[in-house]
C-alpha atoms as a PDB file:
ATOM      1  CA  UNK A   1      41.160  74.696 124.907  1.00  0.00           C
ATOM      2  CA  UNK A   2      39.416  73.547 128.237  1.00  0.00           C
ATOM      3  CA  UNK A   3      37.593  70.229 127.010  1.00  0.00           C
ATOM      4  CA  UNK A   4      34.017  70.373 127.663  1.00  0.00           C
ATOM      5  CA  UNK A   5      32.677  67.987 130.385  1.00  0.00           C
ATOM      6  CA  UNK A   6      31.381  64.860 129.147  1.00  0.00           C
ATOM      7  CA  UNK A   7      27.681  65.015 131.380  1.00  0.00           C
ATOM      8  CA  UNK A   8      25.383  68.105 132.003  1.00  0.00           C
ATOM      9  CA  UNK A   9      23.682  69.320 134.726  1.00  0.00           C
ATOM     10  CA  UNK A  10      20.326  70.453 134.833  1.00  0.00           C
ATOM     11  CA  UNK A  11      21.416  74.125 135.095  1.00  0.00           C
ATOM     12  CA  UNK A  12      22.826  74.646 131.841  1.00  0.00           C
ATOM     13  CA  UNK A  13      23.727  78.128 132.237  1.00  0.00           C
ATOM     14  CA  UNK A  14      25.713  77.590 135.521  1.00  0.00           C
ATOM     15  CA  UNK A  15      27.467  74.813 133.943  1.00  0.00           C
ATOM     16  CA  UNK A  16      27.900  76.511 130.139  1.00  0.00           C
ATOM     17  CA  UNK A  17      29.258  79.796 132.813  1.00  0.00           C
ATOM     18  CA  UNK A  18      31.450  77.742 134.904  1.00  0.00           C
ATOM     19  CA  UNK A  19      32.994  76.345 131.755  1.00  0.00           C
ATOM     20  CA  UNK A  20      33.692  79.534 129.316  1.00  0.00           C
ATOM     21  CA  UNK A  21      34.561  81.043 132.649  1.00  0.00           C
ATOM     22  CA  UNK A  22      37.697  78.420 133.310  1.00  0.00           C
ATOM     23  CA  UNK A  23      38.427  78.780 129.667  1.00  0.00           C
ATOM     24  CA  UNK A  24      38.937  82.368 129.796  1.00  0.00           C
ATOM     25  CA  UNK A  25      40.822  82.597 133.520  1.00  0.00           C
ATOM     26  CA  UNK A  26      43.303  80.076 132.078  1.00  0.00           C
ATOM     27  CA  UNK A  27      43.949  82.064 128.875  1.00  0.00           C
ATOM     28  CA  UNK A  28      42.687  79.356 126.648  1.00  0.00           C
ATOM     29  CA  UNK A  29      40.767  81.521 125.071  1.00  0.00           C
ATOM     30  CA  UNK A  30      43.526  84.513 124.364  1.00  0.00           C
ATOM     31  CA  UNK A  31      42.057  88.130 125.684  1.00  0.00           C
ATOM     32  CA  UNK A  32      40.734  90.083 122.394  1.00  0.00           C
ATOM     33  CA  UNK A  33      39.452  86.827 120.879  1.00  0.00           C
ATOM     34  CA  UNK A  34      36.506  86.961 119.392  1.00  0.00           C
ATOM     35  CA  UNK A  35      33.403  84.191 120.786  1.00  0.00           C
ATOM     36  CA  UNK A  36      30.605  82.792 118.748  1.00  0.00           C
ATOM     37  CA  UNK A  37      27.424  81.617 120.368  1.00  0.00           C
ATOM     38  CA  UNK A  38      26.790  78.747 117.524  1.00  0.00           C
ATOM     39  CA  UNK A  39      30.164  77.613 118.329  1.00  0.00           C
ATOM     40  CA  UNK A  40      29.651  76.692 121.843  1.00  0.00           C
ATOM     41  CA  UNK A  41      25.982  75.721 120.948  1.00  0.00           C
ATOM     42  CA  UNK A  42      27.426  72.921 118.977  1.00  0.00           C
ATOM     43  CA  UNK A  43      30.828  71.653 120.945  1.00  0.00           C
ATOM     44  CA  UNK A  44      28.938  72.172 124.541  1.00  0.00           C
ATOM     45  CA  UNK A  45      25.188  70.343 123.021  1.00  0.00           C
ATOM     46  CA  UNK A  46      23.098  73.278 123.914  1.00  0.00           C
ATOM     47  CA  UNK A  47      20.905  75.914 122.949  1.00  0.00           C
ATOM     48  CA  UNK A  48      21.733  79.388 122.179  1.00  0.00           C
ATOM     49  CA  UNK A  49      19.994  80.874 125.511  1.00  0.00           C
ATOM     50  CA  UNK A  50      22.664  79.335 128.306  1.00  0.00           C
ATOM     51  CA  UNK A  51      25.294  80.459 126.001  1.00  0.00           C
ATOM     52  CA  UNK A  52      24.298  84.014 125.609  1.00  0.00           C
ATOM     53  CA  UNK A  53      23.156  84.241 129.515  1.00  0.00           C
ATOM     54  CA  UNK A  54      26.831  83.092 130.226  1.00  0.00           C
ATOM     55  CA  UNK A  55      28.521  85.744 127.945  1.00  0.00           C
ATOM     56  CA  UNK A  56      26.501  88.137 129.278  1.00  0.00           C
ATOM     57  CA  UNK A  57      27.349  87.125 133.087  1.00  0.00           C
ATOM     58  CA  UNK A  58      30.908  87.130 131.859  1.00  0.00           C
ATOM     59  CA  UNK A  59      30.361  90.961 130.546  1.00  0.00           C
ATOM     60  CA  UNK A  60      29.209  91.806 134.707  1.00  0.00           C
ATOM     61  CA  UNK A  61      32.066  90.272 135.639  1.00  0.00           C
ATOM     62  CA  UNK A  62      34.671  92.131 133.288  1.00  0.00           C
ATOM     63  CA  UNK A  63      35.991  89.219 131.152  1.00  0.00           C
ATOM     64  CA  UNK A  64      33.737  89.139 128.302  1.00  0.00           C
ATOM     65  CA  UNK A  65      33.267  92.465 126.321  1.00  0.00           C
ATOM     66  CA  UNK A  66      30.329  93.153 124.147  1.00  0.00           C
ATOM     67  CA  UNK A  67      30.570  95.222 121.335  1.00  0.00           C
ATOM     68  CA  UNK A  68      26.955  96.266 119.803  1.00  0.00           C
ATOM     69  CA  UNK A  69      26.237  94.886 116.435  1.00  0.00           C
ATOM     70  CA  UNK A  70      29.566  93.111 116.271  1.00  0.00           C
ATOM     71  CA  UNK A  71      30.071  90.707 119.240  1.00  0.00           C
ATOM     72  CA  UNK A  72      31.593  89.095 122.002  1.00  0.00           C
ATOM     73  CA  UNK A  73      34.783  89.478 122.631  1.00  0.00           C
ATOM     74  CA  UNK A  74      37.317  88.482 125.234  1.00  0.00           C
ATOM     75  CA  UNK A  75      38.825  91.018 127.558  1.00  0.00           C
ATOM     76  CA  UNK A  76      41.820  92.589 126.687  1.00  0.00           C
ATOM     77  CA  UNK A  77      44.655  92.797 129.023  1.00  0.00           C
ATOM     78  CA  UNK A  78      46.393  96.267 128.740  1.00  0.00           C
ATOM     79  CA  UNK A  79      49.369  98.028 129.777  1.00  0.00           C
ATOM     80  CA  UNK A  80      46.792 100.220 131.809  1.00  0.00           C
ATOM     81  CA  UNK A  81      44.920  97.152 133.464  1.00  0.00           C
ATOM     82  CA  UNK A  82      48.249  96.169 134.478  1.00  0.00           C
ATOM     83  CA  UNK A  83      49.272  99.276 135.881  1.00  0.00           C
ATOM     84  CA  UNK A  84      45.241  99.282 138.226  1.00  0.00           C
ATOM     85  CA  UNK A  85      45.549  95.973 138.780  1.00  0.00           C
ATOM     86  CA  UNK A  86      49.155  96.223 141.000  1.00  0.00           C
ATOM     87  CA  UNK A  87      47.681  99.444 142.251  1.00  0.00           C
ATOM     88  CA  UNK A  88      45.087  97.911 143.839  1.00  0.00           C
ATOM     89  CA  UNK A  89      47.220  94.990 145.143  1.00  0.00           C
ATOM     90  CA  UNK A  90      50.156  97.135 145.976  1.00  0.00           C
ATOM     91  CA  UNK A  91      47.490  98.692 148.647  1.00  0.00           C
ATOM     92  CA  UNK A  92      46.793  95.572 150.143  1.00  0.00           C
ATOM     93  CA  UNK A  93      49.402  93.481 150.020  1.00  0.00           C
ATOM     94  CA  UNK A  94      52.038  95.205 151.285  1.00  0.00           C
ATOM     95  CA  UNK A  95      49.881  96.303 154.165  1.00  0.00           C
ATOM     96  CA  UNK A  96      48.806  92.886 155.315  1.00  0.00           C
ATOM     97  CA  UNK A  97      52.702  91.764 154.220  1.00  0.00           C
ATOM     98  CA  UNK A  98      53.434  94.402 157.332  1.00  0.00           C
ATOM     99  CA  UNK A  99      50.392  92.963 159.911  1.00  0.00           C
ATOM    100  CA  UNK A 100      51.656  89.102 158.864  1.00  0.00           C
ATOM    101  CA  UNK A 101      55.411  89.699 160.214  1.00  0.00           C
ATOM    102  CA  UNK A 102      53.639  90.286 163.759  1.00  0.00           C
ATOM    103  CA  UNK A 103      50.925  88.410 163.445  1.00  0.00           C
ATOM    104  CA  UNK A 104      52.304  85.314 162.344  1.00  0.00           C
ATOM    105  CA  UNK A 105      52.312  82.211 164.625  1.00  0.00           C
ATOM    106  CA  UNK A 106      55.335  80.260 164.340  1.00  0.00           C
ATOM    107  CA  UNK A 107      53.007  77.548 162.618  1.00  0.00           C
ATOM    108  CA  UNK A 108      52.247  79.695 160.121  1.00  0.00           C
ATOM    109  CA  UNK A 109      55.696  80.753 159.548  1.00  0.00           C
ATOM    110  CA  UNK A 110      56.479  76.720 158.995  1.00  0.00           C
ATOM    111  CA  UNK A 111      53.438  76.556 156.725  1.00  0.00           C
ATOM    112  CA  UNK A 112      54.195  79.467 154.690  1.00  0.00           C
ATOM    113  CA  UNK A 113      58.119  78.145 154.300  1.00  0.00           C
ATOM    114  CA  UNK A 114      56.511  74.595 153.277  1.00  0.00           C
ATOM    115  CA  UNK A 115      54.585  76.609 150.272  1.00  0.00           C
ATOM    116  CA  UNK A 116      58.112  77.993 149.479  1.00  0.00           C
ATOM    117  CA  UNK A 117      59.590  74.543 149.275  1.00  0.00           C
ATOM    118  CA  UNK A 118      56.815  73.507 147.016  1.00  0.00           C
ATOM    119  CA  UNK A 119      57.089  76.598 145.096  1.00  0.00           C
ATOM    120  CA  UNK A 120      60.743  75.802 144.199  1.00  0.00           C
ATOM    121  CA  UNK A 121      59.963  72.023 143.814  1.00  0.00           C
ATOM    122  CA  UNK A 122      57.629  72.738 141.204  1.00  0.00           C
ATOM    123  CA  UNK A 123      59.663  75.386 138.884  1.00  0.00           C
ATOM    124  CA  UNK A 124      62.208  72.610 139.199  1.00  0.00           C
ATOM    125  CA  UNK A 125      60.410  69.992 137.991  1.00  0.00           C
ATOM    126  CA  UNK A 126      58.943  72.607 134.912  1.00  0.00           C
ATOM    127  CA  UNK A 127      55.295  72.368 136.661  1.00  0.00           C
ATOM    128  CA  UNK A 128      54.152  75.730 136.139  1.00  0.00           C
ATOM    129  CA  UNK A 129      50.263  75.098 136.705  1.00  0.00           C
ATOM    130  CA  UNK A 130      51.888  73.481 140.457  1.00  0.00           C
ATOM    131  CA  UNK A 131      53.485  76.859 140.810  1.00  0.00           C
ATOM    132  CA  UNK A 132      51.059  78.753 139.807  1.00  0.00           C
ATOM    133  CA  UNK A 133      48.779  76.499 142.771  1.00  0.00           C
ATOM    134  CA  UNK A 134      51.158  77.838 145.184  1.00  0.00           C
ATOM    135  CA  UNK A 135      52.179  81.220 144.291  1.00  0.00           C
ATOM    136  CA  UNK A 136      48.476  81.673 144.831  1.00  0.00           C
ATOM    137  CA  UNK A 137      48.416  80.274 147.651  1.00  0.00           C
ATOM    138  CA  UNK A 138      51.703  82.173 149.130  1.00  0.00           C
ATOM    139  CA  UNK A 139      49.597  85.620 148.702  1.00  0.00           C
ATOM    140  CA  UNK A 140      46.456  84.431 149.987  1.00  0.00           C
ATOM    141  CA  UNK A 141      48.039  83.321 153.170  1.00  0.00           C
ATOM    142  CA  UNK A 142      50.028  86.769 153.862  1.00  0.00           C
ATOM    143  CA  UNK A 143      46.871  88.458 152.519  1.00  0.00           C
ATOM    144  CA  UNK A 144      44.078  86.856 155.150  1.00  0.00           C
ATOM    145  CA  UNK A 145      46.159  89.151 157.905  1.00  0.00           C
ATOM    146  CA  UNK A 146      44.241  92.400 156.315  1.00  0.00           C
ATOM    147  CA  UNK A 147      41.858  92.988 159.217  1.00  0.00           C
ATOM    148  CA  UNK A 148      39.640  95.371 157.161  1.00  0.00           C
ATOM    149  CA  UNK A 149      36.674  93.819 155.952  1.00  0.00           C
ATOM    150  CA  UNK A 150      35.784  96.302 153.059  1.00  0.00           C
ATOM    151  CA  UNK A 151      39.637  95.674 151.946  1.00  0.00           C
ATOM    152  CA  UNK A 152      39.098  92.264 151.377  1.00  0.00           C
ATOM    153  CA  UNK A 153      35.899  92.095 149.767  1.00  0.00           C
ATOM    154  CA  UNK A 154      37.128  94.534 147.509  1.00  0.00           C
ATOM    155  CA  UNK A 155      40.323  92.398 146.734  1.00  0.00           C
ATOM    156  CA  UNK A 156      38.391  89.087 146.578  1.00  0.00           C
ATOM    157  CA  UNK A 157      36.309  91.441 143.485  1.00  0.00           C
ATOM    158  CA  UNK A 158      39.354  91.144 141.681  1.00  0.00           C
ATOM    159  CA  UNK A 159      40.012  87.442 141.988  1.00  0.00           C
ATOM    160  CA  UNK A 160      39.186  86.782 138.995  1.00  0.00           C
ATOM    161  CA  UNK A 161      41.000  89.302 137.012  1.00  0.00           C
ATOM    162  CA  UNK A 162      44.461  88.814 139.370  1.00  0.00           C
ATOM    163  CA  UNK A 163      44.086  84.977 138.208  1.00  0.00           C
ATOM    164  CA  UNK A 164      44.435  85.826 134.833  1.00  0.00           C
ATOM    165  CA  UNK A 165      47.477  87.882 135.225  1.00  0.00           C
ATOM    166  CA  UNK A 166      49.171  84.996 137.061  1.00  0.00           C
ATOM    167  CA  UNK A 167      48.840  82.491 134.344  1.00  0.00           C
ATOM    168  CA  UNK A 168      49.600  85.211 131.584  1.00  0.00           C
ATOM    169  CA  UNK A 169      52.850  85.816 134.213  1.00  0.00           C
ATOM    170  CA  UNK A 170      53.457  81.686 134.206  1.00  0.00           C
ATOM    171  CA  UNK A 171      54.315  81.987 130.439  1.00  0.00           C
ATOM    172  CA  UNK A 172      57.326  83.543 131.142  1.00  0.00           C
ATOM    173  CA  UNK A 173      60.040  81.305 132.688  1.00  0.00           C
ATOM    174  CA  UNK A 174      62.042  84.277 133.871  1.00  0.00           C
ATOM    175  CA  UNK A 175      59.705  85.914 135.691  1.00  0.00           C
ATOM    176  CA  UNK A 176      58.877  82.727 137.333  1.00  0.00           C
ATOM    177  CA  UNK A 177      62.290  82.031 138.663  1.00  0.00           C
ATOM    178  CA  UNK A 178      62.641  85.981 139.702  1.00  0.00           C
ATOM    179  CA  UNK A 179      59.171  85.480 141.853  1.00  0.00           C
ATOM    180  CA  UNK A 180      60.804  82.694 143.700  1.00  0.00           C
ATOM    181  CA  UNK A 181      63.455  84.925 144.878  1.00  0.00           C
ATOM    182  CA  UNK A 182      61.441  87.601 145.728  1.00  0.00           C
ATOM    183  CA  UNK A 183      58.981  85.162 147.426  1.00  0.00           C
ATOM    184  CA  UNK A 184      61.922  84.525 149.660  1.00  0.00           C
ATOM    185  CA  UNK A 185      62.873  88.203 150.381  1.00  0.00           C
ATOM    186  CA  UNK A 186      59.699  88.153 151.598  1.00  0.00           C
ATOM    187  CA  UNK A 187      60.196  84.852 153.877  1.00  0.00           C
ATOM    188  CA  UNK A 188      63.402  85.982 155.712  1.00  0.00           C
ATOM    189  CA  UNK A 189      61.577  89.322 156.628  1.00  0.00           C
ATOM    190  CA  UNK A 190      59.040  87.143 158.004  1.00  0.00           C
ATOM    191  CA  UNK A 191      61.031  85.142 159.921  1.00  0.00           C
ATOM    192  CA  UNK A 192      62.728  87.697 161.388  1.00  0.00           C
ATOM    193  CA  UNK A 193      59.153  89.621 161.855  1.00  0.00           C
ATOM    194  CA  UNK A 194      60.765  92.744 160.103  1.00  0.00           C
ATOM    195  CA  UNK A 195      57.306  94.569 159.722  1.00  0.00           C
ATOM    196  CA  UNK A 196      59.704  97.411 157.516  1.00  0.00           C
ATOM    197  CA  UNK A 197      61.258  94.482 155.254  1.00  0.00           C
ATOM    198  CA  UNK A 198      58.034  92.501 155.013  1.00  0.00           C
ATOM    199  CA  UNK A 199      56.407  95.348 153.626  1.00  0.00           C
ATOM    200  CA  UNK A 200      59.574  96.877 151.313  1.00  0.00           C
ATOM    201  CA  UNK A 201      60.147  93.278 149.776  1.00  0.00           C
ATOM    202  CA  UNK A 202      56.062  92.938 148.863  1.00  0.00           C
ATOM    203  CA  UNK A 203      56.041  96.603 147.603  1.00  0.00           C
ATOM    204  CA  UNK A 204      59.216  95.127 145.393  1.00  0.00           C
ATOM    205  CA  UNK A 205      58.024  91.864 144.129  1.00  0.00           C
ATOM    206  CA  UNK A 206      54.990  93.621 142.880  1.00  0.00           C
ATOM    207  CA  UNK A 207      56.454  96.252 141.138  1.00  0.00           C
ATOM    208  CA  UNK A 208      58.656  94.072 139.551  1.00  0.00           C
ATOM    209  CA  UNK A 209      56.060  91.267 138.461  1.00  0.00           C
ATOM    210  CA  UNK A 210      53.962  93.985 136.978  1.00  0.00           C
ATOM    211  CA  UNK A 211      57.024  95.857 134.667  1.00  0.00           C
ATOM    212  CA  UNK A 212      57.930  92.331 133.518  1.00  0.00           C
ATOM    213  CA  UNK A 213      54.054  91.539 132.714  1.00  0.00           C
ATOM    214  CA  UNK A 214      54.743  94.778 130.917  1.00  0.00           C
ATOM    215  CA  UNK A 215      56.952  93.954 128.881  1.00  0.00           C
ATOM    216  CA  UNK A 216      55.485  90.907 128.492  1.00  0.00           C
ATOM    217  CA  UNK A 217      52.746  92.326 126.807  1.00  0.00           C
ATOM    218  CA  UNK A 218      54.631  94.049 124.844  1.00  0.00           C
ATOM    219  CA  UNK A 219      56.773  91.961 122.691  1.00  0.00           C
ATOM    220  CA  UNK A 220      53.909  89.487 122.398  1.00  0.00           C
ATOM    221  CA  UNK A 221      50.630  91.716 121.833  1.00  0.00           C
ATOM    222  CA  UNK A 222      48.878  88.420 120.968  1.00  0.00           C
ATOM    223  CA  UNK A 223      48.930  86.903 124.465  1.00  0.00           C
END
């Protein structure tokens, strides 16, 4: 579990927020868990008000759930949030994987093959929260070619909830090393500014990340 900071500010709920919030992003908290108020009151030194005024922030945001007369809960992550989820990105990202192969300066393309190189570094060395760093940053940087403004504020809605699938997808070393190679379908396509294979190899990675989430789920319904 994230370890509370050692000094407070003088908003409590920000900070109390910005803490659970971490907590739950990087699964340390596992989805379906159940959260006390009087346990935070006591490890985080504060009053029962921040607490509850975080969880219930949380609860707008999707990652807390509250269930009347029994709790708060964590989120689940189900087969079926999976399924929206790469919807949604599917959409996007395979769109703006399209725009990038033209659109791409060949700066870009060197920065974007330097993210591969530290992508690979990284699984190498066993550093998943590194690869985790850059596989976000891989997407973001083929996904800031969408041109459609209401596209990307309704992606950058999901942030949150997309973060949390990547670290549940870090905790399986398979599909991290079957990203990388996908990651690098993607890259040639780009380099040769094959708008068709840009877009095919996204569509692909995707749909492959999210069956092997799947079945990630599956065999370990604790997660």
């Amino acid at each position: 579990m994230e370890k509370a900071p050692k000094s407070k500010p003088a908003a409590l709920t920000d900070w109390t927020y910005q803490y659970l919030k971490k907590s739950i992003l990087n699964l340390d908290f596992h989805p379906g868990q159940q959260l006390h108020i009087e346990d935070f009151t006591e490890k985080l030194e504060v009053s029962r008000t921040p607490v509850r005024e975080a969880f219930l922030r949380l609860a707008t945001e999707g990652l807390i759930e509250v269930r009347p007369r029994v709790g708060y809960f964590v989120s689940t992550i189900t087969e079926q949030d999976i399924y929206d989820l790469f919807e949604a990105r599917e959409i996007v990202e395979t769109r703006a994987a399209r725009q990038a192969a033209k659109a791409l300066t060949d700066e870009d393309l060197e920065n974007i093959k330097t993210i591969m190189e530290e992508s690979q570094k990284a699984v190498r060395a066993g550093d998943f929260d590194r690869f985790l760093e850059f596989e976000v940053r891989f997407h973001e940087y083929i996904k800031k070619h969408i041109t459609n403004k209401r596209l990307i504020a309704f992606m950058d809605s999901l942030n949150d909830l997309t973060y949390r699938e990547r670290v549940l997808s870090t905790r399986s070393v398979e599909n991290v090393e079957k990203t990388i190679i996908e990651h690098n379908c993607i890259v040639e396509a780009l380099l040769q500014r094959d708008e068709k294979k840009a877009e095919e190899c996204m569509a692909k990675h995707l749909e492959n990340v999210r069956e092997r989430l799947i079945a990630l789920i599956q065999k370990n319904p604790n997660l």
